[in-house]
Protein backbone atom coordinates (compact mmCIF):
# COMPACT_ATOMS: atom_id res chain seq x y z
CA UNK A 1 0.00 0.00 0.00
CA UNK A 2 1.35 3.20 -1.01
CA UNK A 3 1.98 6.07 1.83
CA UNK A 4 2.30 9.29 1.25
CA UNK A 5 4.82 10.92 3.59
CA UNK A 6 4.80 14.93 4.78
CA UNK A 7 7.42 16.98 5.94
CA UNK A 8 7.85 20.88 6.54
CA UNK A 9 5.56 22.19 9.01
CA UNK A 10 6.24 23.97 12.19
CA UNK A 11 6.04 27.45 13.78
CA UNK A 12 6.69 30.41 11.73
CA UNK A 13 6.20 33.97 11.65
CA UNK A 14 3.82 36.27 10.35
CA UNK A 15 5.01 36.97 6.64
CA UNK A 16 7.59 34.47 6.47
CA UNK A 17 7.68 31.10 4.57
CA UNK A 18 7.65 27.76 4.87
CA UNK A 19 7.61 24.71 2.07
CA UNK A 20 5.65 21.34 2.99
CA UNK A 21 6.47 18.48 0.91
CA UNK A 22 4.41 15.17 0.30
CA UNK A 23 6.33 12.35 -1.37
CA UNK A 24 4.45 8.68 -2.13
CA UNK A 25 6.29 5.48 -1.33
CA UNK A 26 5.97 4.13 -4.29
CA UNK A 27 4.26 4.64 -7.80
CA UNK A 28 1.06 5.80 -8.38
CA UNK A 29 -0.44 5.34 -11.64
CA UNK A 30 -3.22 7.37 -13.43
CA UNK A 31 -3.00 10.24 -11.15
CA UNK A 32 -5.90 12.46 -11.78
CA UNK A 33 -5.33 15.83 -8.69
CA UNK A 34 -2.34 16.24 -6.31
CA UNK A 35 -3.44 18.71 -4.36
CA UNK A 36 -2.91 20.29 -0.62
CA UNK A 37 -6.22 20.56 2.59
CA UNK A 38 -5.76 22.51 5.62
CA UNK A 39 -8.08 21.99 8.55
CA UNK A 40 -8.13 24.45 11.28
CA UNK A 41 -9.22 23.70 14.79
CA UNK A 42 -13.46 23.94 14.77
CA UNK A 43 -13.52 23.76 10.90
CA UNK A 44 -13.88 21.05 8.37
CA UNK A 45 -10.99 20.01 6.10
CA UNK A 46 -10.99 22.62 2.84
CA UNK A 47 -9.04 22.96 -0.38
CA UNK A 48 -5.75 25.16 -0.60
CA UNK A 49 -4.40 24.33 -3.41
CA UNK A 50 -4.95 22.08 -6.52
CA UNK A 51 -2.35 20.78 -9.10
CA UNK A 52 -4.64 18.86 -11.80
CA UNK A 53 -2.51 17.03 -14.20
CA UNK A 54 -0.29 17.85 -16.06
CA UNK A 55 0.06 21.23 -15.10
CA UNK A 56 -3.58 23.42 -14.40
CA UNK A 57 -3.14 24.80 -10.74
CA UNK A 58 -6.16 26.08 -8.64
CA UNK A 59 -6.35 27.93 -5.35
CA UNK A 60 -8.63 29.03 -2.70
CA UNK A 61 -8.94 32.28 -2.62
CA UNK A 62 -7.29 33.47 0.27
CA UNK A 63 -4.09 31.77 -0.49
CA UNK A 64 -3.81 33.03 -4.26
CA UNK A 65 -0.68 34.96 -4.78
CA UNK A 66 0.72 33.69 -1.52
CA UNK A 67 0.76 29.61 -1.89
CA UNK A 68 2.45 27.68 -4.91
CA UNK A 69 1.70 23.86 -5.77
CA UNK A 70 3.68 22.08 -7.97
CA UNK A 71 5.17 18.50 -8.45
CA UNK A 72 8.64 16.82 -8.75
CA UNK A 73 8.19 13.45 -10.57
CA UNK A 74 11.33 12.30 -10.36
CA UNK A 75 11.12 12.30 -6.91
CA UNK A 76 7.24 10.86 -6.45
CA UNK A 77 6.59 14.25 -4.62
CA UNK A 78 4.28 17.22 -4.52
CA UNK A 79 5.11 20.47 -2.89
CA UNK A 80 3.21 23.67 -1.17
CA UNK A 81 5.47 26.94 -1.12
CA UNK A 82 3.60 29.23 1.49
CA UNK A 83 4.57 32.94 1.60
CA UNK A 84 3.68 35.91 3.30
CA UNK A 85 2.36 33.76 6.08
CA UNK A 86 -0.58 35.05 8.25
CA UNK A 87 -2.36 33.90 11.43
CA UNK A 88 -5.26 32.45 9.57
CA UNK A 89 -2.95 29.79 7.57
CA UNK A 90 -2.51 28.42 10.76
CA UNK A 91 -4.13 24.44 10.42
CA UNK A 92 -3.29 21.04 10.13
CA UNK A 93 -2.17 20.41 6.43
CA UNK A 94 -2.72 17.25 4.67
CA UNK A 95 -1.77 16.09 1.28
CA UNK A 96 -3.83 14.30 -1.21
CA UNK A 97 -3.07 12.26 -4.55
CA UNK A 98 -6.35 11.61 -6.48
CA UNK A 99 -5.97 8.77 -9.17
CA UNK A 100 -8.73 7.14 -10.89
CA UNK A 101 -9.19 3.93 -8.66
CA UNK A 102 -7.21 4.80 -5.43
CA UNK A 103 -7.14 8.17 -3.05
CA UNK A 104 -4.16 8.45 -0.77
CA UNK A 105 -3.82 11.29 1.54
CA UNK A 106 -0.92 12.61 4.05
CA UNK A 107 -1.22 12.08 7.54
CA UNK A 108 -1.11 15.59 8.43
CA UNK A 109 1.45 18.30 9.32
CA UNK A 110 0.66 21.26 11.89
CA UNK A 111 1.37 24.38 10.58
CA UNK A 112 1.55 27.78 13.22
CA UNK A 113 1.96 31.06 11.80
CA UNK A 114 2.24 33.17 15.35
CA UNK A 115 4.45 35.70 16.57
């Protein structure tokens, strides 16, 4: 069973930067989305940003501008560049790889933007 593996969270300032990255054990085939969730304490789990392949990006709203997806294949991994950090990024963040018979997701990384 493939896992998909995150790393880069942690506390940060307001309007600095941080990179998560999300990298799959093994091969996925047919991958339809790779995309990044954030869930913040008392809300449900929401889109940040969306990497449909092989290279259309969407992003909610309040991250556009700031937040970056984009994929290293190479490497089996998918990446969120955050910038200009504020309070209100502050969630759990969870990866996701969509393909057409399987869903994987991250297990999560905590992400603090406080000063």
């Amino acid at each position: 069973q493939v896992q998909l593996v995150q790393s880069g969270g942690g506390l940060v300032q307001p309007g600095g930067s941080l990179r998560l990255s999300c990298t799959a054990s093994g091969s996925i085939v047919d991958i339809v989305t790779m995309g990044w969730y954030r869930q913040a304490p008392g809300q449900e789990r929401a889109s940040v940003a969306l990497l449909i392949l092989p290279e259309t990006t969407q992003y909610e709203a309040s991250v556009q501008g700031r937040f970056t997806v984009s994929r290293d294949n190479a490497k089996n991994t998918v990446y969120l560049q955050m910038n200009e950090l504020k309070p209100e990024d502050t969630a759990v963040y969870y990866c996701r790889i969509r393909a057409i018979d399987m869903n994987y997701w991250g297990n999560g990384t905590l992400v603090t933007v406080s000063s």
